[in-house]
Protein backbone atom coordinates (compact mmCIF):
# COMPACT_ATOMS: atom_id res chain seq x y z
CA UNK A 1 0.00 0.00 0.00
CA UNK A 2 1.65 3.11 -0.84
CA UNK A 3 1.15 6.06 1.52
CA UNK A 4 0.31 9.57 0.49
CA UNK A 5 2.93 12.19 2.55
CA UNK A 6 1.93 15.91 2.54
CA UNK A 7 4.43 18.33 3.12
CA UNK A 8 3.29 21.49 4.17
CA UNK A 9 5.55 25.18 3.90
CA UNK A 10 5.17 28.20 6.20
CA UNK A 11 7.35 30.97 6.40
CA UNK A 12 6.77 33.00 9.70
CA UNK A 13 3.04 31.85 9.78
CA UNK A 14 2.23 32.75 6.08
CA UNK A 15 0.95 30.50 3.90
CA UNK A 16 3.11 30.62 0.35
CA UNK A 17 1.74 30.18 -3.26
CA UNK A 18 4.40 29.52 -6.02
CA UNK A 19 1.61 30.54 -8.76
CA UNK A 20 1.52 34.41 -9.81
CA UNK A 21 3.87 37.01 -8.04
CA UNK A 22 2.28 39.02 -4.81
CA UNK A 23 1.29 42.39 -5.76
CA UNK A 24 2.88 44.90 -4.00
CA UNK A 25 0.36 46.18 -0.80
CA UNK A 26 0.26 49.78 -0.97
CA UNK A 27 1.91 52.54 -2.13
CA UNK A 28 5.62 51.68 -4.13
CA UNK A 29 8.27 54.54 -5.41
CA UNK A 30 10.74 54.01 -8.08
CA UNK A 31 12.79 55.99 -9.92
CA UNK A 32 14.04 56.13 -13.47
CA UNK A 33 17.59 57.00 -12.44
CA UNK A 34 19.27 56.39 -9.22
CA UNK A 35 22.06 58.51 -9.64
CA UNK A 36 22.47 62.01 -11.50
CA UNK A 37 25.70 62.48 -12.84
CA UNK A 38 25.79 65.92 -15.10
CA UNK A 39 29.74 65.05 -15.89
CA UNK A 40 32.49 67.74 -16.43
CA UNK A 41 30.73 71.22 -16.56
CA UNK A 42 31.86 74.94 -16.55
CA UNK A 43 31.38 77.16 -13.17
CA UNK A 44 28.43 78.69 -13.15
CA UNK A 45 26.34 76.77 -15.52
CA UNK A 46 22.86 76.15 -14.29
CA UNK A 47 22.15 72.46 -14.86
CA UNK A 48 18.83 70.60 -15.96
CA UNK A 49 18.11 66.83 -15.98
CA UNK A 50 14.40 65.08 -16.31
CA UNK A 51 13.89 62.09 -14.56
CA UNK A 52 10.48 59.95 -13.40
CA UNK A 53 8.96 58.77 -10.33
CA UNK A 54 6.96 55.75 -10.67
CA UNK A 55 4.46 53.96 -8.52
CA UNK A 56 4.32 50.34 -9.00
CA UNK A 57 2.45 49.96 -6.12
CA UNK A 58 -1.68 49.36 -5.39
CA UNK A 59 -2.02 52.50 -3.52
CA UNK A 60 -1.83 56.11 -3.79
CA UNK A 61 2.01 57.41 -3.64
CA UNK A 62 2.22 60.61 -1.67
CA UNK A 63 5.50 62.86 -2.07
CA UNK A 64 5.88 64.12 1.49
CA UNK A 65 8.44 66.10 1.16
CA UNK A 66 11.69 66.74 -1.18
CA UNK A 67 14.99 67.84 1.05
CA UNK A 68 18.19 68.41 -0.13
CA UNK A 69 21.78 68.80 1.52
CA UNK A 70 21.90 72.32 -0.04
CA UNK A 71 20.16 75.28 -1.88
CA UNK A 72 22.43 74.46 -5.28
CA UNK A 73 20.78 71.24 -5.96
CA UNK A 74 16.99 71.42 -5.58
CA UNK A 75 14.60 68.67 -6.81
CA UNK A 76 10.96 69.16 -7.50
CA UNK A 77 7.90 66.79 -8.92
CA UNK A 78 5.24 68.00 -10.83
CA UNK A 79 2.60 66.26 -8.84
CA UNK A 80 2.70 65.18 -5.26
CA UNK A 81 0.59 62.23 -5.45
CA UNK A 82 0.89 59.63 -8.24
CA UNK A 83 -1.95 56.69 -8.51
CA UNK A 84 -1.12 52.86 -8.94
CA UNK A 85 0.63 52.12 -12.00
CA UNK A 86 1.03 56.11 -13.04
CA UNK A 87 4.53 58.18 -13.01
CA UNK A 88 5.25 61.76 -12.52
CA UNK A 89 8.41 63.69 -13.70
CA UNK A 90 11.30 64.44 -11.35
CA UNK A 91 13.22 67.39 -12.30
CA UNK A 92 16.98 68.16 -10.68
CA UNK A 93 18.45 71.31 -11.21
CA UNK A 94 21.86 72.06 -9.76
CA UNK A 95 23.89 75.39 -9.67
CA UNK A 96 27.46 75.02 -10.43
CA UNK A 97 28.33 78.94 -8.82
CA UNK A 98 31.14 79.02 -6.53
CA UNK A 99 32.01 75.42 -6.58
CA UNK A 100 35.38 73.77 -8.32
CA UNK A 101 36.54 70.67 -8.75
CA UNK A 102 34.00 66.99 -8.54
CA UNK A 103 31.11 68.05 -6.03
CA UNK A 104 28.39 65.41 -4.73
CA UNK A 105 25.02 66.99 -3.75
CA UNK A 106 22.05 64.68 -1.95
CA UNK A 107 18.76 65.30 -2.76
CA UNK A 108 15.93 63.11 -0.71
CA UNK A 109 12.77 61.93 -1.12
CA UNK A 110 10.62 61.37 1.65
CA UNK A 111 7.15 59.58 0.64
CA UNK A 112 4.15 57.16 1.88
CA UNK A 113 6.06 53.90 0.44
CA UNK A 114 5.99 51.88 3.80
CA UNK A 115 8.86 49.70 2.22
CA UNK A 116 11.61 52.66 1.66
CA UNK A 117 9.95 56.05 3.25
CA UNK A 118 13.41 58.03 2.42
CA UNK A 119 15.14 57.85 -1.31
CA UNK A 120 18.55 59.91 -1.74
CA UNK A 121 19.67 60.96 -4.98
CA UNK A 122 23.13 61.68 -5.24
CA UNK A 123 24.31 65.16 -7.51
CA UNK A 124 27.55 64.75 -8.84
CA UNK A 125 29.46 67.21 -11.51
CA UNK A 126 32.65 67.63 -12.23
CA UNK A 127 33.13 71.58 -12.18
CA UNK A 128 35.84 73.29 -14.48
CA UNK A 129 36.54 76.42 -13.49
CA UNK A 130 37.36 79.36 -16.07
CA UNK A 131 39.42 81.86 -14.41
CA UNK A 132 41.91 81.07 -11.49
CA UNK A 133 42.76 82.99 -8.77
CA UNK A 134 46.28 82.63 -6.85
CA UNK A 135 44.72 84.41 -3.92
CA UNK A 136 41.32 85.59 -3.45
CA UNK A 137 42.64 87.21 -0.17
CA UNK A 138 45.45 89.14 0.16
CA UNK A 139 46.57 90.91 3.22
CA UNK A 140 49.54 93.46 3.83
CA UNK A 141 51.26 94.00 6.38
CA UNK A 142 50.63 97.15 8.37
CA UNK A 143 52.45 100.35 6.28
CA UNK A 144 54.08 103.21 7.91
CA UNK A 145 51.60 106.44 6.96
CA UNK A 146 53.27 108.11 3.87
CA UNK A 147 54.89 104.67 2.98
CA UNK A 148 53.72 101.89 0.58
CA UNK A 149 53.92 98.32 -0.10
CA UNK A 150 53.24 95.77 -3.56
CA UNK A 151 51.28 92.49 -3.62
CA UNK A 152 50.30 90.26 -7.20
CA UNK A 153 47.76 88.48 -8.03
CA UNK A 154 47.92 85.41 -10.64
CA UNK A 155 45.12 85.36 -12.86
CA UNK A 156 45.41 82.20 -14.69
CA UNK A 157 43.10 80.65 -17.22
CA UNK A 158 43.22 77.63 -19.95
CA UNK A 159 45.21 78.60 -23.15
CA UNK A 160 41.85 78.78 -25.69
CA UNK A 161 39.77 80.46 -22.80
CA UNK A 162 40.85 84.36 -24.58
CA UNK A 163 41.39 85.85 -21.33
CA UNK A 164 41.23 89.73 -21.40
CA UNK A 165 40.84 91.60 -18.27
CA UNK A 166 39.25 94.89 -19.50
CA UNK A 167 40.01 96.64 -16.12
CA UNK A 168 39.76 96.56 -12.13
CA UNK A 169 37.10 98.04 -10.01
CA UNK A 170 37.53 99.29 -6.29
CA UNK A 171 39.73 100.55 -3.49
CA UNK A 172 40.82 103.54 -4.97
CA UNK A 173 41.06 105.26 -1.80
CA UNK A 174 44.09 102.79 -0.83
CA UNK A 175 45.46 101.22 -3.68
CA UNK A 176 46.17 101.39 -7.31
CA UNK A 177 46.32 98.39 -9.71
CA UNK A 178 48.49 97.52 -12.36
CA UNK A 179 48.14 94.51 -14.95
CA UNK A 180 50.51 92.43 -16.32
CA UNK A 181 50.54 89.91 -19.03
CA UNK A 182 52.99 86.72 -18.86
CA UNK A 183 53.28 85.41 -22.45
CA UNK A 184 56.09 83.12 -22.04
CA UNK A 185 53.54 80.93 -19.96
CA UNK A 186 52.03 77.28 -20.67
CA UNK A 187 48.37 79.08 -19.65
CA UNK A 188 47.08 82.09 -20.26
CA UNK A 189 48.30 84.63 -17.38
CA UNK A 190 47.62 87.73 -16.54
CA UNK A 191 49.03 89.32 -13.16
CA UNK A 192 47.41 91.67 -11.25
CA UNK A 193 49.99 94.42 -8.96
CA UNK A 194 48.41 95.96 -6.36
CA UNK A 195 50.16 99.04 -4.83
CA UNK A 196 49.28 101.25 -1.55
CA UNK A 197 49.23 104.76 -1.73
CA UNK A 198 51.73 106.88 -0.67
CA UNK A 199 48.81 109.27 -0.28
CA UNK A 200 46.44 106.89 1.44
CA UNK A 201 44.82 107.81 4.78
CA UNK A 202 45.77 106.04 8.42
CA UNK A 203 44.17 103.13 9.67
CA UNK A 204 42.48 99.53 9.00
CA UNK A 205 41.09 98.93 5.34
CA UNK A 206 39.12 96.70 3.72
CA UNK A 207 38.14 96.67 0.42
CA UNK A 208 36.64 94.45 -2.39
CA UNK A 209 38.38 94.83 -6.51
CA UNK A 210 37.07 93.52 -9.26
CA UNK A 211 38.20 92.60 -12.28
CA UNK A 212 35.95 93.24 -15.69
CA UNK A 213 36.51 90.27 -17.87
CA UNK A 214 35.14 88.56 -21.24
CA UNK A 215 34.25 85.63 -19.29
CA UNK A 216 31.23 86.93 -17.43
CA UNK A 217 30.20 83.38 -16.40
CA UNK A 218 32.98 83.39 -13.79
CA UNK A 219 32.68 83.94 -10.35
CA UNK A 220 36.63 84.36 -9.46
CA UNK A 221 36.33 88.17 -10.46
CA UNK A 222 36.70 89.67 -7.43
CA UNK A 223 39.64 90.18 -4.64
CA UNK A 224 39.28 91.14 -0.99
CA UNK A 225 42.55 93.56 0.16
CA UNK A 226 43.25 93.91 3.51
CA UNK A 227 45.60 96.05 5.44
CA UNK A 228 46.36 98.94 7.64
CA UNK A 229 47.96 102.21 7.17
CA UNK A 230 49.63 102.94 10.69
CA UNK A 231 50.24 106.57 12.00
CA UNK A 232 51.54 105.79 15.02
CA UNK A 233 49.26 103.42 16.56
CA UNK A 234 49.07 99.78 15.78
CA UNK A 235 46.13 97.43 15.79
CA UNK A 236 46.14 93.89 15.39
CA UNK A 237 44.16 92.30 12.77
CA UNK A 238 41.75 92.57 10.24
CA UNK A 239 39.85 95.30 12.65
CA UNK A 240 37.27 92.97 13.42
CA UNK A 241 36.46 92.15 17.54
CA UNK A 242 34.28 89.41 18.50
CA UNK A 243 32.16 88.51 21.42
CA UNK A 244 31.24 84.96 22.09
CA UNK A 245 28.09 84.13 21.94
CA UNK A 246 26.31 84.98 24.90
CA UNK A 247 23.12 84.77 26.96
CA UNK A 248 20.49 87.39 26.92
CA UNK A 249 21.45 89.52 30.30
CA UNK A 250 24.46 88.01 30.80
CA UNK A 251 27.86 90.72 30.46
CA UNK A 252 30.72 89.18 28.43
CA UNK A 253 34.06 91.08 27.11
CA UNK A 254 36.62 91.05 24.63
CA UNK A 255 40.14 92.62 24.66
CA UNK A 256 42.88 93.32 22.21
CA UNK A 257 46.57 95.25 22.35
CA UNK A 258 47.05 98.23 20.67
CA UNK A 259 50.66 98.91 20.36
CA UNK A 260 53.06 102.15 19.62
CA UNK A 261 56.91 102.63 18.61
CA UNK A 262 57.37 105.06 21.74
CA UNK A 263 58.27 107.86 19.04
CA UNK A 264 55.94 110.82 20.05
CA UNK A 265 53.82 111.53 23.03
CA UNK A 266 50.80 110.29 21.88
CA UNK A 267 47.82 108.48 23.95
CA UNK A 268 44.89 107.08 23.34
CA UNK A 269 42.05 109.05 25.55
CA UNK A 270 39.11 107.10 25.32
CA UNK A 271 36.10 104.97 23.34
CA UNK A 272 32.80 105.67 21.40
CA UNK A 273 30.66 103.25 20.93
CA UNK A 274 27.54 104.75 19.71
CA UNK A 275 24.78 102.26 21.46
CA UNK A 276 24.13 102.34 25.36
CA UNK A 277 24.95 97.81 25.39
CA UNK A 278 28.42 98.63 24.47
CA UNK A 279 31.31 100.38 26.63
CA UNK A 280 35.04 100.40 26.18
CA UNK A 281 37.87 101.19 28.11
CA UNK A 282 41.55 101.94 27.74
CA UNK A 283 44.04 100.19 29.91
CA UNK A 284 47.71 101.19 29.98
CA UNK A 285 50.14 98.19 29.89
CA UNK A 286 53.68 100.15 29.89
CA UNK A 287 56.05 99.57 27.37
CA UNK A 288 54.25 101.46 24.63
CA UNK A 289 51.26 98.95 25.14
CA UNK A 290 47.44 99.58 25.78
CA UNK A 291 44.81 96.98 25.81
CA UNK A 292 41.23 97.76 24.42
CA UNK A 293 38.78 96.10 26.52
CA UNK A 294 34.95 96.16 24.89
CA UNK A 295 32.42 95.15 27.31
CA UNK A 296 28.74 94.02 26.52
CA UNK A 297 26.18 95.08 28.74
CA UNK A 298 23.01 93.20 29.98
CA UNK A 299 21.42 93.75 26.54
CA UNK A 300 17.79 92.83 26.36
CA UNK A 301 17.60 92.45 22.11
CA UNK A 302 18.89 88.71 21.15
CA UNK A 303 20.19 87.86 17.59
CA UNK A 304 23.17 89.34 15.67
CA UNK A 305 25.09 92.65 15.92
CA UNK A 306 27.51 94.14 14.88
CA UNK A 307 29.01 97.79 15.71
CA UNK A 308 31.50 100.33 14.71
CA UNK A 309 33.85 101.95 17.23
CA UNK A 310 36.04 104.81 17.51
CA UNK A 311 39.15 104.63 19.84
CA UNK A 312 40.20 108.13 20.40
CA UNK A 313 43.86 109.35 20.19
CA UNK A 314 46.44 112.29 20.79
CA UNK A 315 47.79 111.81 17.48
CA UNK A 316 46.51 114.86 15.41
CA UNK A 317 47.12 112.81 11.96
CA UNK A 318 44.46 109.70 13.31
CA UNK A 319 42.65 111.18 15.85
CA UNK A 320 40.24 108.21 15.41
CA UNK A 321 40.53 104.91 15.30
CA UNK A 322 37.69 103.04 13.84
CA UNK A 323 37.29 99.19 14.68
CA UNK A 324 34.27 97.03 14.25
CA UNK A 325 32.87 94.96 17.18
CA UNK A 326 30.52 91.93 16.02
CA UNK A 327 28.71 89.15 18.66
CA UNK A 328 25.36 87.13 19.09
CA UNK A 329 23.21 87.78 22.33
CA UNK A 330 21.17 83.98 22.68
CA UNK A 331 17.45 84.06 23.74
């Protein structure tokens, strides 16, 4: 007698059927492209591609919400909810401006799809940039009032690019600027010589040049000069004193050095500050040394500030010394 054996399958407590595929419960994203790759680009082109979002599931797909890891790369979809079996298009833009070199940009999906609530797209483009800057800073050292000092720029840029720098806009007050073609080199170079006055006026300076080219599209056209044209006192720095960040009623301080060579008998006599939160005070260290100490008051007004100074002084040829004091009073 032959005997009949059934075998019976369960997989964590469901029964299984080998006939026709499960259709997917609910709602079910997919995307045309996984990854967005725009290739090598030129700075500041603003970049397009088309791709589609897909629901392959038996329930209404609802787009939640689109983030991305920054405001160059945005993603949007032309509808937020896409029926069973329907698609919607996916467009990625992506702003190549101030970037150089490969970048990699996220953009993510959030949706209703139980099985993967949160897609990321990665951004990628390789960014050549036109025009090349040696030094989008420069600083000087402090010069003696009457004096003057030289700095150059390389402006460098690929040998069919037809650089032409038409002129430079900016900082007249302290500095003139030269240019300066290099045509025994590989690339096309053009240096820029910046010069302080003889004629420029005392104390801390910062301005912003720049340079009118025939490539419009770049965003290297502009350099930031800083310096300071010393009378007979010296201040450290860019100018620029910061507060930590501090609680709202709570006092806090910052102090520098201002130095002198001991030359004449100048002093410094004193601070304006301009707003009641702020007070300063001149402390004499000896050996031709003073330190500046800023104070912040109980100030009642959270959020950013940011103030100019005036240290006041003896010396008939700066009788004001303007400095800028910047902090953030938490709530």
């Amino acid at each position: 007698m032959r005997r009949l054996v059934v075998v019976s399958v369960v997989l964590l407590g469901l029964s299984v059927s080998f006939g026709e595929p499960l259709a997917a419960k609910g709602p079910l994203l997919r995307l045309s492209e996984r990854v967005i790759d725009f290739g090598r680009v030129e700075q500041m082109d603003q970049l397009t591609k088309h791709i589609y979002l897909r629901n392959e599931g038996d329930a209404p797909l609802r787009i939640l919400k689109i983030e991305s890891s920054c405001g160059c790369a945005v993603g949007l979809a032309s509808d937020s909810t896409v029926a069973p079996g329907q698609e919607v298009k996916f467009t990625v833009t992506f702003s190549t401006k101030e970037y150089s070199g490969p970048q990699e940009k996220k953009i993510t999906i959030r949706s209703n799809d139980p099985a993967e609530p949160s897609v990321t797209i990665p951004v990628r483009a390789d960014i050549h940039v036109l025009l090349r800057l040696s030094e989008e800073t420069v600083r000087f050292d402090p010069v003696r009032l009457g004096g003057t000092a030289s700095r150059q720029v390389k402006v460098s840029a690929d040998k069919d690019a037809g650089l032409e720098i038409g002129g430079i806009r900016g900082g007249e007050e302290y500095l003139t600027a030269t240019l300066k073609r290099d045509s025994s080199a590989q690339e096309e170079v053009i240096w820029v010589i910046l010069s302080i006055k003889p004629d420029a006026p005392p104390g801390l300076f910062r301005e912003t040049l720049t340079l009118t080219t025939t490539k419009p599209k770049s965003t290297r056209t502009k350099i930031t000069v800083i310096g300071s044209i010393v009378s007979y006192f010296e201040v450290p720095g860019d100018g620029r004193l910061r507060i930590n960040p501090t609680p709202r009623g709570k006092p806090a301080q910052t102090t520098i050095q201002i130095t002198c060579d001991g030359s004449k008998p100048y002093e410094l006599l004193g601070v304006e500050t301009g707003v009641p939160y702020l007070s300063g005070e001149i402390i004499p260290k000896g050996s031709n040394k003073y330190d500046l100490r800023i104070t912040l008051e109980e100030r009642s007004e959270t959020g950013m500030f940011v103030q100019r100074i005036a240290v006041l002084t003896s010396d008939p040829k700066q009788p004001k010394i303007f400095l800028q004091v910047q902090g953030h009073v938490r709530g």
